[in-house]
Protein backbone atom coordinates (compact mmCIF):
# COMPACT_ATOMS: atom_id res chain seq x y z
CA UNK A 1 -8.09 -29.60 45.65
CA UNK A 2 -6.08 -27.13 43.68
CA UNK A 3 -7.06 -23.97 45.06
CA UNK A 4 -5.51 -21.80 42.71
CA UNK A 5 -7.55 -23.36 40.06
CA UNK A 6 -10.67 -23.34 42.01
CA UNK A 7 -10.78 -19.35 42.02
CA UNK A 8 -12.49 -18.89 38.35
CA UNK A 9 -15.06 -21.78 39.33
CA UNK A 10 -15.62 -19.71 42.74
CA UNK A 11 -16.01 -16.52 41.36
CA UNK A 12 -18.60 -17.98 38.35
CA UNK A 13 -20.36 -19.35 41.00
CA UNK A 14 -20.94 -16.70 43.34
CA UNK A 15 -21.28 -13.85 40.57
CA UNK A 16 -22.59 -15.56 37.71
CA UNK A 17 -24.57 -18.82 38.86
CA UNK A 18 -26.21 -17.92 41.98
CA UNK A 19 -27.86 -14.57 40.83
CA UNK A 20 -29.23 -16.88 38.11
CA UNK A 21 -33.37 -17.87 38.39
CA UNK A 22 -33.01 -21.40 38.89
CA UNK A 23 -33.84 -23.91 40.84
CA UNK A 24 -31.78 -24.45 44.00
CA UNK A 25 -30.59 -28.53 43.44
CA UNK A 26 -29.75 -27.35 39.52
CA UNK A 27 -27.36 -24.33 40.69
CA UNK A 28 -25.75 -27.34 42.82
CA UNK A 29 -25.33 -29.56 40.23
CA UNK A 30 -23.88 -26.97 38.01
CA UNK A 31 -21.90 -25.87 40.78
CA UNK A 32 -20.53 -29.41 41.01
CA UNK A 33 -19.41 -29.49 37.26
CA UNK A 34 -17.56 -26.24 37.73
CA UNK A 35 -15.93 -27.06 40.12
CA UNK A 36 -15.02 -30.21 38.20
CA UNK A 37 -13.68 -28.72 35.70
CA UNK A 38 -11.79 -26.55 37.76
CA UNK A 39 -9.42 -29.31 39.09
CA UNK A 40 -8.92 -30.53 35.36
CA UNK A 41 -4.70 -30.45 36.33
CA UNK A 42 -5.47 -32.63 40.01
CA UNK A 43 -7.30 -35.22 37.86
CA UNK A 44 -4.18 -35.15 35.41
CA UNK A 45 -1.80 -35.55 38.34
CA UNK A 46 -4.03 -38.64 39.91
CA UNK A 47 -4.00 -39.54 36.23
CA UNK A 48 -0.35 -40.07 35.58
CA UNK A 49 1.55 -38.84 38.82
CA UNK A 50 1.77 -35.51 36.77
CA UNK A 51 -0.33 -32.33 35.78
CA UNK A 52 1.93 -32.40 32.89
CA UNK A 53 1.07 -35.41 31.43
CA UNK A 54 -3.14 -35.95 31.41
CA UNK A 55 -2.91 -39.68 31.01
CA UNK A 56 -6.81 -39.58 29.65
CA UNK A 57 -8.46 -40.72 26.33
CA UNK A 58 -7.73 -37.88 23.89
CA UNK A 59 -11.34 -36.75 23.94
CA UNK A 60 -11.90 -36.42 27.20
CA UNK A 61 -8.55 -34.67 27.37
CA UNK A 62 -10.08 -32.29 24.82
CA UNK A 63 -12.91 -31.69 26.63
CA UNK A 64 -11.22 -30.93 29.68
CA UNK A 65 -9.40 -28.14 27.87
CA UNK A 66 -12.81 -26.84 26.76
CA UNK A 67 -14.44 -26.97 29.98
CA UNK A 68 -11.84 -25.25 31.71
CA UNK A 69 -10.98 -22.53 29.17
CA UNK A 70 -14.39 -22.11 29.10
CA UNK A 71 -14.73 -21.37 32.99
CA UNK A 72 -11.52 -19.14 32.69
CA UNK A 73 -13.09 -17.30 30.00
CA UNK A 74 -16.47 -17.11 31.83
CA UNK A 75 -14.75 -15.45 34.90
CA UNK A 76 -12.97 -12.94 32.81
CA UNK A 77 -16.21 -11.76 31.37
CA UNK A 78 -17.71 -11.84 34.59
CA UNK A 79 -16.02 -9.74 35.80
CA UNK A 80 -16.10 -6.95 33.06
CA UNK A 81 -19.84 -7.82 33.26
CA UNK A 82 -19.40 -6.88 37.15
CA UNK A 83 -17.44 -3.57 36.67
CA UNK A 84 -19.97 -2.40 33.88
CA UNK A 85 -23.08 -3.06 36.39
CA UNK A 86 -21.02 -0.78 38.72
CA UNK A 87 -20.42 1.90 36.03
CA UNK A 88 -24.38 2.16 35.33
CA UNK A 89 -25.10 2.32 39.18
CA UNK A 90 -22.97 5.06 40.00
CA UNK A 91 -24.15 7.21 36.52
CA UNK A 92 -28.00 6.06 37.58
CA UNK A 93 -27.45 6.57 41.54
CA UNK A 94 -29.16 2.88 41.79
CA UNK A 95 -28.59 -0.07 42.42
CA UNK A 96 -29.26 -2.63 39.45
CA UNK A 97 -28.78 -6.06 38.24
CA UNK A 98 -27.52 -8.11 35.29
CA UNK A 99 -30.41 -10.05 33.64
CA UNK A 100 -30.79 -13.48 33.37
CA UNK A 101 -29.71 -13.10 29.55
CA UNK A 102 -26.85 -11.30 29.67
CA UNK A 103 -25.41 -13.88 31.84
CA UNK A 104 -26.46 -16.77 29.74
CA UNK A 105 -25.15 -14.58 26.41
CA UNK A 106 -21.92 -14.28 28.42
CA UNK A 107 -21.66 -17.78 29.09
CA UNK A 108 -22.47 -18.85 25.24
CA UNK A 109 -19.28 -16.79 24.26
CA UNK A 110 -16.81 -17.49 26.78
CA UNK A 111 -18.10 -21.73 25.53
CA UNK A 112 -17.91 -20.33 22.05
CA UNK A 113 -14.49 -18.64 22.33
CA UNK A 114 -13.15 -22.02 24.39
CA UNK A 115 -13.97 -24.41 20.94
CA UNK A 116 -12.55 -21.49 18.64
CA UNK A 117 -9.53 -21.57 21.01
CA UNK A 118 -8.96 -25.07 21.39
CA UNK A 119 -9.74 -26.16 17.85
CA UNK A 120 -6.74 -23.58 17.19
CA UNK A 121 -4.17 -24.98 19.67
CA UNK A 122 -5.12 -28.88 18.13
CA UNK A 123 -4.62 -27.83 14.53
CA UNK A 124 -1.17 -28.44 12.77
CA UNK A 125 0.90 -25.66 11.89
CA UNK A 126 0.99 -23.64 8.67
CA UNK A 127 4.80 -22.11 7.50
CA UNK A 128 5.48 -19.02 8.80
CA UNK A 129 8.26 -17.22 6.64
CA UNK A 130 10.86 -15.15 8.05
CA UNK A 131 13.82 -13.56 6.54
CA UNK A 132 16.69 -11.90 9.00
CA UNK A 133 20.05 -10.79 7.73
CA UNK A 134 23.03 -12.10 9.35
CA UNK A 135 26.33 -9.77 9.89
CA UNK A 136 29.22 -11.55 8.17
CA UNK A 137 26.77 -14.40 6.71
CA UNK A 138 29.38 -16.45 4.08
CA UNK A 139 27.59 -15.62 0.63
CA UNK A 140 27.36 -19.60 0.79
CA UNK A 141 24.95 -19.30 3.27
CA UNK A 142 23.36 -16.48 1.79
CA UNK A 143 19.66 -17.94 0.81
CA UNK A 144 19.80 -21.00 3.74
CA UNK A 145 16.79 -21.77 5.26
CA UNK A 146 16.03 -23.95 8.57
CA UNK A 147 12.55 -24.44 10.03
CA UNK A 148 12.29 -23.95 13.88
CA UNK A 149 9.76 -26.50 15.49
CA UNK A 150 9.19 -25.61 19.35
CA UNK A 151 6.61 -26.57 22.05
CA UNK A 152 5.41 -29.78 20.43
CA UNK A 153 4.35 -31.25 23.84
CA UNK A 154 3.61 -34.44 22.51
CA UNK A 155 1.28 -35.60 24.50
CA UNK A 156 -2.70 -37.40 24.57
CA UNK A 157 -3.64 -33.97 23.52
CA UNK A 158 -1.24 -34.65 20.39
CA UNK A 159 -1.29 -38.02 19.44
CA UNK A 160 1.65 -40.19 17.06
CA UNK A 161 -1.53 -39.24 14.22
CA UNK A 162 -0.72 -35.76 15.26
CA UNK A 163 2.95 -35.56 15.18
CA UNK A 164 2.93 -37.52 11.70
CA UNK A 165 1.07 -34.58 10.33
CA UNK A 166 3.99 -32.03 11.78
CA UNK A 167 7.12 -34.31 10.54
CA UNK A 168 5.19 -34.46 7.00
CA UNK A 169 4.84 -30.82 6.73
CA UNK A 170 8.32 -30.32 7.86
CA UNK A 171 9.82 -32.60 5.84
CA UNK A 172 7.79 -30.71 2.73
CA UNK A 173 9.00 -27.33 3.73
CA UNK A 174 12.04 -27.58 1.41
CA UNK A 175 14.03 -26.00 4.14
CA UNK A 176 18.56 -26.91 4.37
CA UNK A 177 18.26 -27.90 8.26
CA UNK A 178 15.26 -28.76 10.94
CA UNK A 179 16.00 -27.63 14.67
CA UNK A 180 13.80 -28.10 17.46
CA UNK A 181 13.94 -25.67 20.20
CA UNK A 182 12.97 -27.78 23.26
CA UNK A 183 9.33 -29.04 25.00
CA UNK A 184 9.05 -32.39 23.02
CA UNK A 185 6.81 -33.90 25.11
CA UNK A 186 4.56 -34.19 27.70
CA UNK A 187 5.08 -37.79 30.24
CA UNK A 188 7.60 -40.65 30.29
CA UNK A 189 9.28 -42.58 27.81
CA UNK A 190 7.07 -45.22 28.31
CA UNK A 191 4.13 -42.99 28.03
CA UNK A 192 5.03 -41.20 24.63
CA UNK A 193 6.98 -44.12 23.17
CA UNK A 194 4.63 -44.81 20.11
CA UNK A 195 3.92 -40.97 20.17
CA UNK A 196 7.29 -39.46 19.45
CA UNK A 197 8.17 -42.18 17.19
CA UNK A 198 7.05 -40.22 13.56
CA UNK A 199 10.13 -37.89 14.75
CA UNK A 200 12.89 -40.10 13.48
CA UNK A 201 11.40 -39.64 10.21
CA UNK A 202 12.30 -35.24 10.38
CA UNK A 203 14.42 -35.11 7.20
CA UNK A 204 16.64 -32.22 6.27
CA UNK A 205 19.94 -32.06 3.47
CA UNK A 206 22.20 -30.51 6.62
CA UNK A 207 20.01 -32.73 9.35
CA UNK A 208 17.52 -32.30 12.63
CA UNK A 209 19.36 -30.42 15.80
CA UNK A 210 17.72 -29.75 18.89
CA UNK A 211 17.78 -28.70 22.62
CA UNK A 212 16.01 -29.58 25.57
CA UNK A 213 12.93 -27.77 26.94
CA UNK A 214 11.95 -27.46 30.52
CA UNK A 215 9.03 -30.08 29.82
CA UNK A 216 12.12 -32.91 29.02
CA UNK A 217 13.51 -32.50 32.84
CA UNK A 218 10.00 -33.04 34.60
CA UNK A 219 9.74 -36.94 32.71
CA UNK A 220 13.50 -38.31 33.62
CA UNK A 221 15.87 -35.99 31.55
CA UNK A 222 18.87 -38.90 30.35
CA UNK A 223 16.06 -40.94 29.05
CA UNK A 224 14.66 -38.48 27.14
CA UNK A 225 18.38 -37.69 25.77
CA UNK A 226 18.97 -41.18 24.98
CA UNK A 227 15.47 -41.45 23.20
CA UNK A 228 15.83 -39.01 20.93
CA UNK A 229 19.38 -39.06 20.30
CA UNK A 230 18.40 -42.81 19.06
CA UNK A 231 16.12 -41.31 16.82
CA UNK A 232 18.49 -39.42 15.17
CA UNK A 233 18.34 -36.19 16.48
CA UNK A 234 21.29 -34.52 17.45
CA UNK A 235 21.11 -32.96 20.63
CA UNK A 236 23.22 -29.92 21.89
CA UNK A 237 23.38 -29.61 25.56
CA UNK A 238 25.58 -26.15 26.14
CA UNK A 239 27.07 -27.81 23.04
CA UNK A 240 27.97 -27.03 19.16
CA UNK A 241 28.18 -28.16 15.49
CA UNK A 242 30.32 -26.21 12.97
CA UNK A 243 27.62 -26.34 9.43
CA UNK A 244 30.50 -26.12 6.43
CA UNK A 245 28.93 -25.23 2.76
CA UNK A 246 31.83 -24.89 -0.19
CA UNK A 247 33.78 -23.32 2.06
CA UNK A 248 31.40 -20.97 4.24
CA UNK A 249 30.72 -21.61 7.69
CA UNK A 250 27.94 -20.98 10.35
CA UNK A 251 28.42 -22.54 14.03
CA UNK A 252 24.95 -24.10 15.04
CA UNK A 253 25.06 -23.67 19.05
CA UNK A 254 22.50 -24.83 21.50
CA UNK A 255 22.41 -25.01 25.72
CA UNK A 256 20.05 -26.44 28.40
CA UNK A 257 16.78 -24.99 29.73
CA UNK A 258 17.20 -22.47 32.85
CA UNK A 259 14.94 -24.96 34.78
CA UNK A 260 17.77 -27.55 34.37
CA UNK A 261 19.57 -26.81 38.01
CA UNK A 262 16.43 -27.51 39.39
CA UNK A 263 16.38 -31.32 38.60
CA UNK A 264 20.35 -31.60 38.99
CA UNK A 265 21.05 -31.45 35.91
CA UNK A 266 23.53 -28.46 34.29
CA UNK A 267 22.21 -25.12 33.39
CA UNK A 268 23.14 -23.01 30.40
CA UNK A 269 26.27 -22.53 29.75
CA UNK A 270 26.68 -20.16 26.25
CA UNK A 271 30.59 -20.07 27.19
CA UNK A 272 30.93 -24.30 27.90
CA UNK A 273 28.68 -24.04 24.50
CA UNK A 274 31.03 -22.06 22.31
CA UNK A 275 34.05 -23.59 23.81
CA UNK A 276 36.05 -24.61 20.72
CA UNK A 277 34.02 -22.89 18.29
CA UNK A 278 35.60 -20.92 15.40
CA UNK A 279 36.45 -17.77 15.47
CA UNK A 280 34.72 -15.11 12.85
CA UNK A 281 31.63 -17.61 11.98
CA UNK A 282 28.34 -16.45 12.99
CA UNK A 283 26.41 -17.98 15.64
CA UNK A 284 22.89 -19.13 15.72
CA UNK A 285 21.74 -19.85 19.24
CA UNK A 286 18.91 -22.29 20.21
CA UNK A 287 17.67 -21.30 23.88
CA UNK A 288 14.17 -22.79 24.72
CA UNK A 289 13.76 -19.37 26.63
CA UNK A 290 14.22 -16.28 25.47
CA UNK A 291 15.05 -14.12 28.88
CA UNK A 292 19.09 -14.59 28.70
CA UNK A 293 19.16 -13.16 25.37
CA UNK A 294 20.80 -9.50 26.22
CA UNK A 295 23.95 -12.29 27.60
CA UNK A 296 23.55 -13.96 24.17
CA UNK A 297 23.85 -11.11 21.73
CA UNK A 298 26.38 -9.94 24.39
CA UNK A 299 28.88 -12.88 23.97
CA UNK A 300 28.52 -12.25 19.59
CA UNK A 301 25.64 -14.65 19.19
CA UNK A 302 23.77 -13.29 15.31
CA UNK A 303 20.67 -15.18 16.23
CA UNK A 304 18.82 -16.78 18.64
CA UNK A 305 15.90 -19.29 18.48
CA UNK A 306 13.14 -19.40 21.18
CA UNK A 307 10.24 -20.80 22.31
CA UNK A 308 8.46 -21.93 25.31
CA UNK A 309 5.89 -18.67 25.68
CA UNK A 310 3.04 -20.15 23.31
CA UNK A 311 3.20 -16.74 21.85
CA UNK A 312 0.92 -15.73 25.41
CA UNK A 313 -1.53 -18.62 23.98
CA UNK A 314 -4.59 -15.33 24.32
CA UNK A 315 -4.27 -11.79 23.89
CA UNK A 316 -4.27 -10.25 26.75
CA UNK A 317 -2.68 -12.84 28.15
CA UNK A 318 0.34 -12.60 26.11
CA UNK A 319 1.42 -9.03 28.48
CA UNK A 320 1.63 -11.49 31.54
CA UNK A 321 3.65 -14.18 29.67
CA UNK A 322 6.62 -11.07 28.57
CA UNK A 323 6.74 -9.90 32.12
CA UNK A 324 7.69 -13.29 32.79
CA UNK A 325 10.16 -13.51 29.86
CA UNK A 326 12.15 -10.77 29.86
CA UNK A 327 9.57 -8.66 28.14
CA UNK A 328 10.02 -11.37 24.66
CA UNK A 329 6.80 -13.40 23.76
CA UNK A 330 6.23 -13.43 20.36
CA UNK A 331 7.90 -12.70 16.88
CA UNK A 332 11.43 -10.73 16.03
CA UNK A 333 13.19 -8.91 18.61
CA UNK A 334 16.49 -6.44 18.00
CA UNK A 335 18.50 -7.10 21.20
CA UNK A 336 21.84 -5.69 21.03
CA UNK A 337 22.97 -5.88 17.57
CA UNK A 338 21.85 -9.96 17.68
CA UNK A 339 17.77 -10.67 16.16
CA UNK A 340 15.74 -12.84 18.83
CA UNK A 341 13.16 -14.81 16.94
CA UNK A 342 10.64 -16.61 19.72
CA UNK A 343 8.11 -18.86 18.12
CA UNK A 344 4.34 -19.13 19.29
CA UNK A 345 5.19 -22.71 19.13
CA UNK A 346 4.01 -25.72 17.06
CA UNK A 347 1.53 -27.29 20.19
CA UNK A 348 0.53 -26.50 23.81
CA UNK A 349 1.11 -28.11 27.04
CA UNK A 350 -2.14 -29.85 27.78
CA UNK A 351 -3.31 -28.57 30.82
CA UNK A 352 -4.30 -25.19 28.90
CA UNK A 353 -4.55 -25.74 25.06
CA UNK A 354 -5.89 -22.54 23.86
CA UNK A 355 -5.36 -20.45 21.29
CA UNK A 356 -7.04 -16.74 20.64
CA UNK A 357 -5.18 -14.51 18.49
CA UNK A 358 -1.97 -16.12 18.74
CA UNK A 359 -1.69 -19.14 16.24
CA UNK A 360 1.22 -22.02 16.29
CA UNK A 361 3.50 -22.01 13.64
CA UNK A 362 6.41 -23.67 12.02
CA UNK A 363 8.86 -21.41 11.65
CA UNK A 364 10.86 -21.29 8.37
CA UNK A 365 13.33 -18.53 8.26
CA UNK A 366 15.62 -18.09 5.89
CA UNK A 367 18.76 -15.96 6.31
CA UNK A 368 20.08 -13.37 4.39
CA UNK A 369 23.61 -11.44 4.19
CA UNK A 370 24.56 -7.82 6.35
CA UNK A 371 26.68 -5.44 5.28
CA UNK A 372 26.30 -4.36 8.55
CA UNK A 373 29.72 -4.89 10.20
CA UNK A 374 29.43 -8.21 12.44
């Protein structure tokens, strides 16, 4: 058992379910499903060998995700249910209890909010525009727009049917170049083989560059390399491409995932990165997280591209997920003279797909000239 994960199914059932009027064998049985639901990511791992990679029927994967949103959300409001009842005894000076109907109403929104939420996470992305001005951006470039996909996590949860959606609405977005800013996918090659395969259709005039997320290291790292550098994606590994336009320049840079020393593989490296680049040229960065990017605007880097937050996925939840990422979650950041951009994200891992308040995106930004000095 996932203990961890049990807590929310714990606390619903000593709080919520037990003070209910019901019969003693149906508070077990609802007990039971709970609990169930609770261990949604050990089922995934006995699944597939992996919480990451729910190796179910796509509707059963979906209705995992609603269960145990559901019985997050449920605890959450719970608890606020809790702290009000204590509120009202100590103004009354007696001791009182929730009713049988304010429980039920609290479970019929936390159930409601869990479909609202994941029928957000599973839709695809509209176009989000954003403009940021460049320091010494070549007039040539002056105009240029590239669309940022992030987070894909293709996966059961999101389906080759899925994906086909995304490259079609990328490929329509009229933008000059397509990057993707790491978390492709969710399980093996073998697993996501048919799944990935609408990516070698991304289109763009000045092409499709990417990076690796943490999610590529947990499902054999080279392979996944291999796979999509077959498919026509160029990957840059603490690596860079020089973008030339009549003349004008911009130096396209990209490095590995901070998880990447973890699974012995190299971590970022902005200096191996730059090694070589030219002098002058402004830099866009592409850094599946955002928390190193004080030591990218430090080393002259214009702008960097981020995902791998969700956006925080929930509000509320979206303070816990900056304190774990540098403070940076969602949207445009000023860090030292160099704009952070870090994208809600185009999917969700799986094992948590929802969405409340903070909607995926594709990202088309389009850059624009300084005259600040670069």
């Amino acid at each position: 058992m996932h203990f961890i994960f049990a807590t929310p199914a714990l606390l619903v059932i000593i709080r919520w379910l037990l003070p209910l009027s019901l019969p003693l064998w149906v508070k077990g049985a609802v007990a039971l499903l709970l609990l169930g639901a609770s261990q949604y990511h050990l089922w995934s791992k006995l699944s597939s060998g992996s919480v990451f990679a729910p190796e179910f029927p796509r509707a059963i994967v979906i209705l995992f995700n609603w269960a145990f949103g559901a019985l997050v959300l449920l605890a959450v409001l719970q608890i606020l249910l809790d702290l009000g009842t204590l509120a009202v005894m100590a103004a009354r000076q007696r001791a009182i209890g929730a009713p049988d109907t304010v429980r039920y109403a609290a479970a019929a929104i936390a159930a409601l909010l869990a479909a609202v939420g994941v029928a957000g996470a599973l839709r695809v992305p509209p176009l989000r525009d954003v403009e940021v001005a460049i320091p010494g951006l070549p007039p040539q470039y002056d105009g240029y727009r590239l669309l940022q996909l992030t987070d894909l996590h293709i996966s059961k949860l999101y389906p080759e049917a899925w994906t086909r959606q995304v490259v079609d609405a990328a490929n329509a977005s009229a933008v000059d170049l397509i990057v993707v800013t790491g978390d492709f996918i969710d399980g093996s090659v073998a697993m996501r083989r048919d799944d990935v395969e609408p990516l070698r259709d991304l289109r763009a005039p000045d092409g499709v560059y990417a990076i690796p997320g943490n999610h590529e290291y947990f499902f054999d790292y080279p392979a996944w390399m291999a796979r999509l550098s077959d498919m026509g994606i160029r990957m840059l590994p603490n690596a860079h491409a020089v973008l030339a336009r009549d003349g004008g320049r911009l130096v396209l840079a990209g490095v590995t995932d901070l998880s990447a020393p973890q699974h012995g593989q190299a971590g970022p490296d902005l200096h191996v990165a730059l090694a070589g680049a030219p002098g002058g040229v402004p830099i866009v960065l592409l850094d599946h997280q955002p928390r190193n990017a004080a030591k990218a605007a430090a080393r002259g880097v214009a702008l960097q591209l981020s995902g791998h937050t969700h956006g925080g996925m929930v509000i509320g939840l979206d303070r816990l997920v900056a304190r774990g990422n540098g403070g940076f979650v969602s949207g445009r950041y000023a860090v030292g003279g160099m704009t952070l951009y870090v994208s809600n994200g185009t999917a969700l891992w799986p094992g948590f797909a929802l969405r409340l308040g903070r909607p995926s995106e594709l990202t088309r930004i389009t850059l624009r000239a300084s005259r600040a000095t670069p």
